[in-house]
C-alpha atoms as a PDB file:
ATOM      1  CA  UNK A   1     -46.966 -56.762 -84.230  1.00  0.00           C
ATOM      2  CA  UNK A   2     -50.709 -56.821 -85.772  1.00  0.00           C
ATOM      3  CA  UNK A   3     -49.882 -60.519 -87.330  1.00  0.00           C
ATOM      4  CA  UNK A   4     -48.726 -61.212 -83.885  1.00  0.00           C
ATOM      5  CA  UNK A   5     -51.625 -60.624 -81.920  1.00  0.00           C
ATOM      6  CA  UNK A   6     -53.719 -62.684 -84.982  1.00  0.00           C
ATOM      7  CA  UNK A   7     -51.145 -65.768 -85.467  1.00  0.00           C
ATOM      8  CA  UNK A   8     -51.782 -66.370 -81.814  1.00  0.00           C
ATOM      9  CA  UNK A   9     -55.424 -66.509 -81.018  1.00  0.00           C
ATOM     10  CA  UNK A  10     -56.251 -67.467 -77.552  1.00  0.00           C
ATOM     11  CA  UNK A  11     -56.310 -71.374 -78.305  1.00  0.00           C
ATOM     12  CA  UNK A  12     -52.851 -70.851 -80.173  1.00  0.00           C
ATOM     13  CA  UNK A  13     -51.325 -68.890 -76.947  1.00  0.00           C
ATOM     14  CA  UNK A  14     -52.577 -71.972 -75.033  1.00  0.00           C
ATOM     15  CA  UNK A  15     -50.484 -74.375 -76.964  1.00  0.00           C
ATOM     16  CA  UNK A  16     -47.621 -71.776 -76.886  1.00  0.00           C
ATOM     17  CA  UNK A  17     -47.478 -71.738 -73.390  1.00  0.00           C
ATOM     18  CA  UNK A  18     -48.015 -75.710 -72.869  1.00  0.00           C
ATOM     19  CA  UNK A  19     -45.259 -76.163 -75.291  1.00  0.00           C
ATOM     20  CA  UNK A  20     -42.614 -73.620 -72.647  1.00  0.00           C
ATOM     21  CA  UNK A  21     -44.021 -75.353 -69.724  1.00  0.00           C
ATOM     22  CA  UNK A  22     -43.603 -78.600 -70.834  1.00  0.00           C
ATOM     23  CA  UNK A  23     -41.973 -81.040 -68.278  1.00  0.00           C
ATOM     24  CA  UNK A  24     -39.055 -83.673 -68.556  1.00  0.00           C
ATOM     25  CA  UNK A  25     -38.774 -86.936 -66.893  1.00  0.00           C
ATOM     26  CA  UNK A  26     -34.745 -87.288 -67.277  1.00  0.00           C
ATOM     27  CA  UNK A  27     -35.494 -91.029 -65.524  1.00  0.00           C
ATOM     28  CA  UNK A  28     -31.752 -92.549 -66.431  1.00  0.00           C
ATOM     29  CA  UNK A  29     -30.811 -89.643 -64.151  1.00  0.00           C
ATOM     30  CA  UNK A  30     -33.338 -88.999 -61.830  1.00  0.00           C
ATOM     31  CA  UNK A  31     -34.208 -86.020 -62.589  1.00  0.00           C
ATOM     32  CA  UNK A  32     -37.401 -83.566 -63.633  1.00  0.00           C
ATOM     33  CA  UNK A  33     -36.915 -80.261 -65.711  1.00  0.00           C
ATOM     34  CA  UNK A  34     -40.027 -77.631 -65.770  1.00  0.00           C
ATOM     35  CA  UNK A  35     -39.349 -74.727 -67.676  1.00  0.00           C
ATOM     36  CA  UNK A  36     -35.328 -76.132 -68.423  1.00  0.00           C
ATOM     37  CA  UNK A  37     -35.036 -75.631 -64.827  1.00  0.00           C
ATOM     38  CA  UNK A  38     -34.331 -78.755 -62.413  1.00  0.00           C
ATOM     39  CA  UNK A  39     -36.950 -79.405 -60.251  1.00  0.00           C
ATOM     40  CA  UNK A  40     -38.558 -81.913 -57.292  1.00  0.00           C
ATOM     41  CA  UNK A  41     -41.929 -83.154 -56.766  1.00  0.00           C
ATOM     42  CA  UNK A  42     -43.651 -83.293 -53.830  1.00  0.00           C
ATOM     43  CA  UNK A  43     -46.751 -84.486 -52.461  1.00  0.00           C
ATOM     44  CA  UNK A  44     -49.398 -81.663 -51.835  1.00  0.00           C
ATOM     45  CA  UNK A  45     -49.521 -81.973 -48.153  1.00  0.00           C
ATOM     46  CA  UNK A  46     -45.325 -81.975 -48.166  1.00  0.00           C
ATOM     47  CA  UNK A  47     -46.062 -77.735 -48.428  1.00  0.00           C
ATOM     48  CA  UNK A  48     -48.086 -77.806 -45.548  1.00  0.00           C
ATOM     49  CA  UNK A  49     -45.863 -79.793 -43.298  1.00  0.00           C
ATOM     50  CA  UNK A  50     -43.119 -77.607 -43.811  1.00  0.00           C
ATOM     51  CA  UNK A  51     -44.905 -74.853 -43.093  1.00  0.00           C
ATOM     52  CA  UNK A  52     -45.992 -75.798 -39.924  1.00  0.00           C
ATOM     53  CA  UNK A  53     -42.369 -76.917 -38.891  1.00  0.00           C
ATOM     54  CA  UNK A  54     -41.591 -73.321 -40.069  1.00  0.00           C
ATOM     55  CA  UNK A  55     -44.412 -71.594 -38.018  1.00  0.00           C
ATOM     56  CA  UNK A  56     -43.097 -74.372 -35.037  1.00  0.00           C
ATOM     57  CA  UNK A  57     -39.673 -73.007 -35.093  1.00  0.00           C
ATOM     58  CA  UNK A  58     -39.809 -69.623 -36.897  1.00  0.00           C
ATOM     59  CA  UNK A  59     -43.480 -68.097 -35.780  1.00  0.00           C
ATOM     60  CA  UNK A  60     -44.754 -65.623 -38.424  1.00  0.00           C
ATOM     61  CA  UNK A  61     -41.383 -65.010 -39.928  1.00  0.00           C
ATOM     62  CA  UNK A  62     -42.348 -68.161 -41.832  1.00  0.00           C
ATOM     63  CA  UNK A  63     -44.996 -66.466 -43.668  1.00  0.00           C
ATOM     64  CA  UNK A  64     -41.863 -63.738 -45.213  1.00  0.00           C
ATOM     65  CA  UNK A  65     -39.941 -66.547 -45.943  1.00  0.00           C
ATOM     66  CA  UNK A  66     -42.440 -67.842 -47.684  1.00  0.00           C
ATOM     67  CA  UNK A  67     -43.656 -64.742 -49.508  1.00  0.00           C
ATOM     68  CA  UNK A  68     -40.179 -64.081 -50.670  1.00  0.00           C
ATOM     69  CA  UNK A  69     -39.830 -67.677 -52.033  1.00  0.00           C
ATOM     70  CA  UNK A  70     -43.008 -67.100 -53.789  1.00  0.00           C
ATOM     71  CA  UNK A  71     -41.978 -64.052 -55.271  1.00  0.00           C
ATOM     72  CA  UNK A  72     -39.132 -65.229 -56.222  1.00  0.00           C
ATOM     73  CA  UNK A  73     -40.809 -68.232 -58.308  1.00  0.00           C
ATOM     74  CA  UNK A  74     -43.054 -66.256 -59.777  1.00  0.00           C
ATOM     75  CA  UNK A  75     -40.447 -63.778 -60.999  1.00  0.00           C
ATOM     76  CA  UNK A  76     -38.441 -66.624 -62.950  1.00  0.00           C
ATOM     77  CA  UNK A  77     -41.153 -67.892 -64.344  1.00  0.00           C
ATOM     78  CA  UNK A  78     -42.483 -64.606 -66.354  1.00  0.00           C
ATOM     79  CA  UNK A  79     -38.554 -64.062 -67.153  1.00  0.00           C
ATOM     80  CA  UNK A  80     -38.598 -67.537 -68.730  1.00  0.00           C
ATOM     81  CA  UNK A  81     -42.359 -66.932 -70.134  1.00  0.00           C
ATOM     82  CA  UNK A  82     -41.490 -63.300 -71.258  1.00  0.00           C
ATOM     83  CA  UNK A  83     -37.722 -65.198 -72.879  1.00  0.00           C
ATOM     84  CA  UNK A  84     -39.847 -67.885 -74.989  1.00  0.00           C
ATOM     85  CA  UNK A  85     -42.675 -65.647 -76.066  1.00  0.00           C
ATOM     86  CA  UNK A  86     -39.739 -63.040 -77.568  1.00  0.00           C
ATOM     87  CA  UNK A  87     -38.023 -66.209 -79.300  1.00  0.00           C
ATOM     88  CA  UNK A  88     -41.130 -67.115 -80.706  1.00  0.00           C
ATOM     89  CA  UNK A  89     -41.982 -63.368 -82.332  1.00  0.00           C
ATOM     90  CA  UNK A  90     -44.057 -62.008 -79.504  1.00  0.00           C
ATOM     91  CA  UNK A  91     -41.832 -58.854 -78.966  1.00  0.00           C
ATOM     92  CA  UNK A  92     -44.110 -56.949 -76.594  1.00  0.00           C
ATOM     93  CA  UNK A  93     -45.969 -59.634 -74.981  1.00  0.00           C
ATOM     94  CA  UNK A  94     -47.271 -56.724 -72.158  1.00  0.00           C
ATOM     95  CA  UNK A  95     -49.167 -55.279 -75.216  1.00  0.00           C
ATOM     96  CA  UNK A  96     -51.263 -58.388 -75.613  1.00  0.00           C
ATOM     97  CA  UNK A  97     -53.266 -58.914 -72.585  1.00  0.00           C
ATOM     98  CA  UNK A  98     -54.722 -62.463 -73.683  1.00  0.00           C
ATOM     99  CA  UNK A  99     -50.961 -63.783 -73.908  1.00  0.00           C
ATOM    100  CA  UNK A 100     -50.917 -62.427 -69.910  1.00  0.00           C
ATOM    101  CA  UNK A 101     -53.896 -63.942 -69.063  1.00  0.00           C
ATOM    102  CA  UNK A 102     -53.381 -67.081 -70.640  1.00  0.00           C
ATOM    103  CA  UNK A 103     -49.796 -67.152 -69.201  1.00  0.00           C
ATOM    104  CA  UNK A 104     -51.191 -66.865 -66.091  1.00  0.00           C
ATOM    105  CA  UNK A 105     -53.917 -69.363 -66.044  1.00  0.00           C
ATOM    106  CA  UNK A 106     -51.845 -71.647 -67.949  1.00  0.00           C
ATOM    107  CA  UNK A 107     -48.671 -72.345 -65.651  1.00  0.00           C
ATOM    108  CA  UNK A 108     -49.208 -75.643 -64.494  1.00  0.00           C
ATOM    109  CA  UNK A 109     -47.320 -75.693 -61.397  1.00  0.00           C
ATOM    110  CA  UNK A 110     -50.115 -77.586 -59.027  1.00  0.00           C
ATOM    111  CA  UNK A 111     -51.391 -74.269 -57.730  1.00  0.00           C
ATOM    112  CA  UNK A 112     -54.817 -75.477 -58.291  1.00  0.00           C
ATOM    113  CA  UNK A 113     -56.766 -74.158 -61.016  1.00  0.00           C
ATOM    114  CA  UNK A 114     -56.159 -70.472 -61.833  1.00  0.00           C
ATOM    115  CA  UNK A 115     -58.398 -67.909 -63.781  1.00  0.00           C
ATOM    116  CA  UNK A 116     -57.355 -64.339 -64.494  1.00  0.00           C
ATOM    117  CA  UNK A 117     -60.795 -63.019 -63.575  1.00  0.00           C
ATOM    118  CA  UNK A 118     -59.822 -59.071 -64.829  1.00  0.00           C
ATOM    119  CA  UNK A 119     -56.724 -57.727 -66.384  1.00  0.00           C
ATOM    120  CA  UNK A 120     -56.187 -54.584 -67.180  1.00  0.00           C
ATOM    121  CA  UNK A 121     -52.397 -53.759 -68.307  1.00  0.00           C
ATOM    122  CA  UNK A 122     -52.906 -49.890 -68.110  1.00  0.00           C
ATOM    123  CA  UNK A 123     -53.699 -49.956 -65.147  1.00  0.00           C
ATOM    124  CA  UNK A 124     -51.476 -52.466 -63.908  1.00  0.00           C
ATOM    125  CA  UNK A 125     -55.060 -53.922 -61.972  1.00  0.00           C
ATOM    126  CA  UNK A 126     -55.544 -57.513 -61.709  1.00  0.00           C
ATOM    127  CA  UNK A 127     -58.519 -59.901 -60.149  1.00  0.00           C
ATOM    128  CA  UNK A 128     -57.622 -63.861 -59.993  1.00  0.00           C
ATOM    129  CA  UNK A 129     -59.064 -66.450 -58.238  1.00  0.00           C
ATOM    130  CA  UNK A 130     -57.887 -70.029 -57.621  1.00  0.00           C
ATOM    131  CA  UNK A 131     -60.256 -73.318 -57.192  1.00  0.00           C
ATOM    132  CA  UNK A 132     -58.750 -76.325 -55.452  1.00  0.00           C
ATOM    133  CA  UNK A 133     -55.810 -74.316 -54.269  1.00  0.00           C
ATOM    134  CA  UNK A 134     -53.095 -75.766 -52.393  1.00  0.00           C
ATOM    135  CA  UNK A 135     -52.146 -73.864 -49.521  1.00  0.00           C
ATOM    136  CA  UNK A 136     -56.249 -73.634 -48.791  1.00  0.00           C
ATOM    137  CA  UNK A 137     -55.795 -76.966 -47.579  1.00  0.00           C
ATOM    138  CA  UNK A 138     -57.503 -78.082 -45.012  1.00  0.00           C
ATOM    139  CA  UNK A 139     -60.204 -76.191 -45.980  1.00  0.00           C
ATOM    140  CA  UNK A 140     -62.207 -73.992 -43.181  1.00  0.00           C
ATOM    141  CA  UNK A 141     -59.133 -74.425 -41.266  1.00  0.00           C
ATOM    142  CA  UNK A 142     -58.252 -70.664 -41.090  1.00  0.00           C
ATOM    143  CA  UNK A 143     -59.780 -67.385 -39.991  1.00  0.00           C
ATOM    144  CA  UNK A 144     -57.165 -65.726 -42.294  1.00  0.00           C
ATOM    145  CA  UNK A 145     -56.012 -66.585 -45.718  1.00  0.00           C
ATOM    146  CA  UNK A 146     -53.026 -68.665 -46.412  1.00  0.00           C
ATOM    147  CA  UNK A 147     -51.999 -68.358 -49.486  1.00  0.00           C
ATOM    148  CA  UNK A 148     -49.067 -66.039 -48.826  1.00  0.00           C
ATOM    149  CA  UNK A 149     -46.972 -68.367 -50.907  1.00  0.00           C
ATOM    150  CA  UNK A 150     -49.185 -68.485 -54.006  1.00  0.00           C
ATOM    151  CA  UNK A 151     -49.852 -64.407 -53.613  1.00  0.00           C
ATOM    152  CA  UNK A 152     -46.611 -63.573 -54.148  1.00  0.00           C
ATOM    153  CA  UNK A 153     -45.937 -66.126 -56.936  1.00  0.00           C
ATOM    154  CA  UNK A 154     -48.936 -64.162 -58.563  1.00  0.00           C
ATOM    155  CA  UNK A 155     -47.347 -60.850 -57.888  1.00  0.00           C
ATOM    156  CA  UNK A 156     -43.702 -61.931 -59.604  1.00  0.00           C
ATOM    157  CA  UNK A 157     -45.257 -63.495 -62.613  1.00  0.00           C
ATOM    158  CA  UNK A 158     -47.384 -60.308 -63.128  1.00  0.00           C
ATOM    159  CA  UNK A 159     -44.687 -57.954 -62.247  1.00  0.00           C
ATOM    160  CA  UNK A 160     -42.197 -59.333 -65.077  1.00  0.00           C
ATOM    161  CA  UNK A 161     -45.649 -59.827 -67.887  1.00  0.00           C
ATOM    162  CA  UNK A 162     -46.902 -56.596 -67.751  1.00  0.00           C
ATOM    163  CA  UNK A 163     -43.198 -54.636 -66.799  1.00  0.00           C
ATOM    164  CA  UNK A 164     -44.615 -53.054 -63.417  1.00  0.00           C
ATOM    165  CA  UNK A 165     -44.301 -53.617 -59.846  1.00  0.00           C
ATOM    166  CA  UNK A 166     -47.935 -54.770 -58.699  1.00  0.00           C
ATOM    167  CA  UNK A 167     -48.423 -55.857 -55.059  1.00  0.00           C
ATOM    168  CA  UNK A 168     -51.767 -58.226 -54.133  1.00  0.00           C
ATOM    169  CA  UNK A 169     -53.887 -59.486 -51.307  1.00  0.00           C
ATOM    170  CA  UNK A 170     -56.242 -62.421 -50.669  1.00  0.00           C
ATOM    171  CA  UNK A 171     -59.344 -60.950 -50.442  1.00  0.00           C
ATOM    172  CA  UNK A 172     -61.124 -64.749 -49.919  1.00  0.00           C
ATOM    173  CA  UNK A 173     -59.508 -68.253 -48.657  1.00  0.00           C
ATOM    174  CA  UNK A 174     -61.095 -71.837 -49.206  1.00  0.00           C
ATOM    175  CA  UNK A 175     -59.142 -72.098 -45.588  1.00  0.00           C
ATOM    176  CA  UNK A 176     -61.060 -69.346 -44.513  1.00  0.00           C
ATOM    177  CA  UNK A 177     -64.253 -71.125 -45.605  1.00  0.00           C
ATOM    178  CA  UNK A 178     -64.849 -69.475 -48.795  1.00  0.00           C
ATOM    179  CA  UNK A 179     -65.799 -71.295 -52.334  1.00  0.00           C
ATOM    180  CA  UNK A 180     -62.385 -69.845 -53.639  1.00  0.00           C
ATOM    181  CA  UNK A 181     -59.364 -68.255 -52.942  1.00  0.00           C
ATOM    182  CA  UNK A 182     -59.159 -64.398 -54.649  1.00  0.00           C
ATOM    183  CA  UNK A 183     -56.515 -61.849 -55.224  1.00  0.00           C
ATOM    184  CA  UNK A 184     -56.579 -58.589 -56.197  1.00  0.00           C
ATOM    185  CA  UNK A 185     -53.259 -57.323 -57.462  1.00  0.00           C
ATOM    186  CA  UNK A 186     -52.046 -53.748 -57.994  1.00  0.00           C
ATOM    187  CA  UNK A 187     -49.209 -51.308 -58.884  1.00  0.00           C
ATOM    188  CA  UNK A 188     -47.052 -51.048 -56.062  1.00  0.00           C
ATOM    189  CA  UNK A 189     -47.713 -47.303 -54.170  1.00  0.00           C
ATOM    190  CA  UNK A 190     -51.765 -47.943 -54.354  1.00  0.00           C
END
């Protein structure tokens, strides 16, 4: 594992992981593939309209539905990460906390911009925050955060990359008001 953690510098993981995420335009079909996996595009405000419809009809139990969708996503994607990284000689990628942050910050999905602002994979601890995020939108629109989808994505991805249950919370919301949305995430029980 020492080669490992020197044949892929933090520039190198960032290829590495733009080279799994890489998207498909299958146009003579009409069809996109992130990750190998089928997938739709949507506007940004498409997210927002069905949650409201959801809220409309649903009331909060939108928000779990959400959160368990987000989970779910998040889950995949550090199975597919975690899958790619162990083809490509990373065989304990949990060891090598730059290949978690980077996997992180680097997953493309039109989250907004993400930055793993403290990692530590002893502890299981983890501070991100998010510029530009989608579900902030419209911003100062909220006196609570809304990012219950993107939360939980956070909490799947970092569950599978580091082999631990972690649970989160937003902490601050651009819907709330605030410069950018933050989560702290930790092992599950504390």
């Amino acid at each position: 594992m020492s080669g490992s953690t020197d044949r892929f510098a933090s520039s190198g993981l960032r290829r590495l992981i733009s080279s799994i995420n890489s998207i498909r335009f299958k146009d003579e079909i009409g069809e996109v593939e992130y990750f190998g996996q089928k997938v739709v595009m949507l506007r940004r405000d498409a997210f927002s309209l069905m949650r409201k419809e959801m809220m409309r009809i649903g009331g909060n139990s939108a928000n779990i539905i959400l959160g368990i969708a987000g989970r779910r996503v998040g889950t995949e994607e550090g199975r597919a990460l975690l899958s790619k990284a162990e083809a490509l000689g990373l065989k304990t990628p949990q060891a090598m906390p730059e290949f978690v942050r980077v996997a992180i910050e680097e997953t493309n999905m039109g989250f907004g911009k993400i930055h793993v602002d403290e990692l530590n994979i002893v502890s299981g601890q983890a501070s991100v925050s998010i510029s530009n995020s989608f579900e902030s939108e419209p911003v100062a629109s909220s006196t609570r955060p809304a990012c219950i989808f993107t939360l939980s994505y956070l909490e799947g991805i970092l569950s599978q990359l580091i082999s631990r249950e972690v649970r989160g919370r937003e902490i601050d919301c651009r819907a709330k008001g605030d410069k950018l949305c933050r989560f702290t995430l930790l092992p599950e029980g504390r």
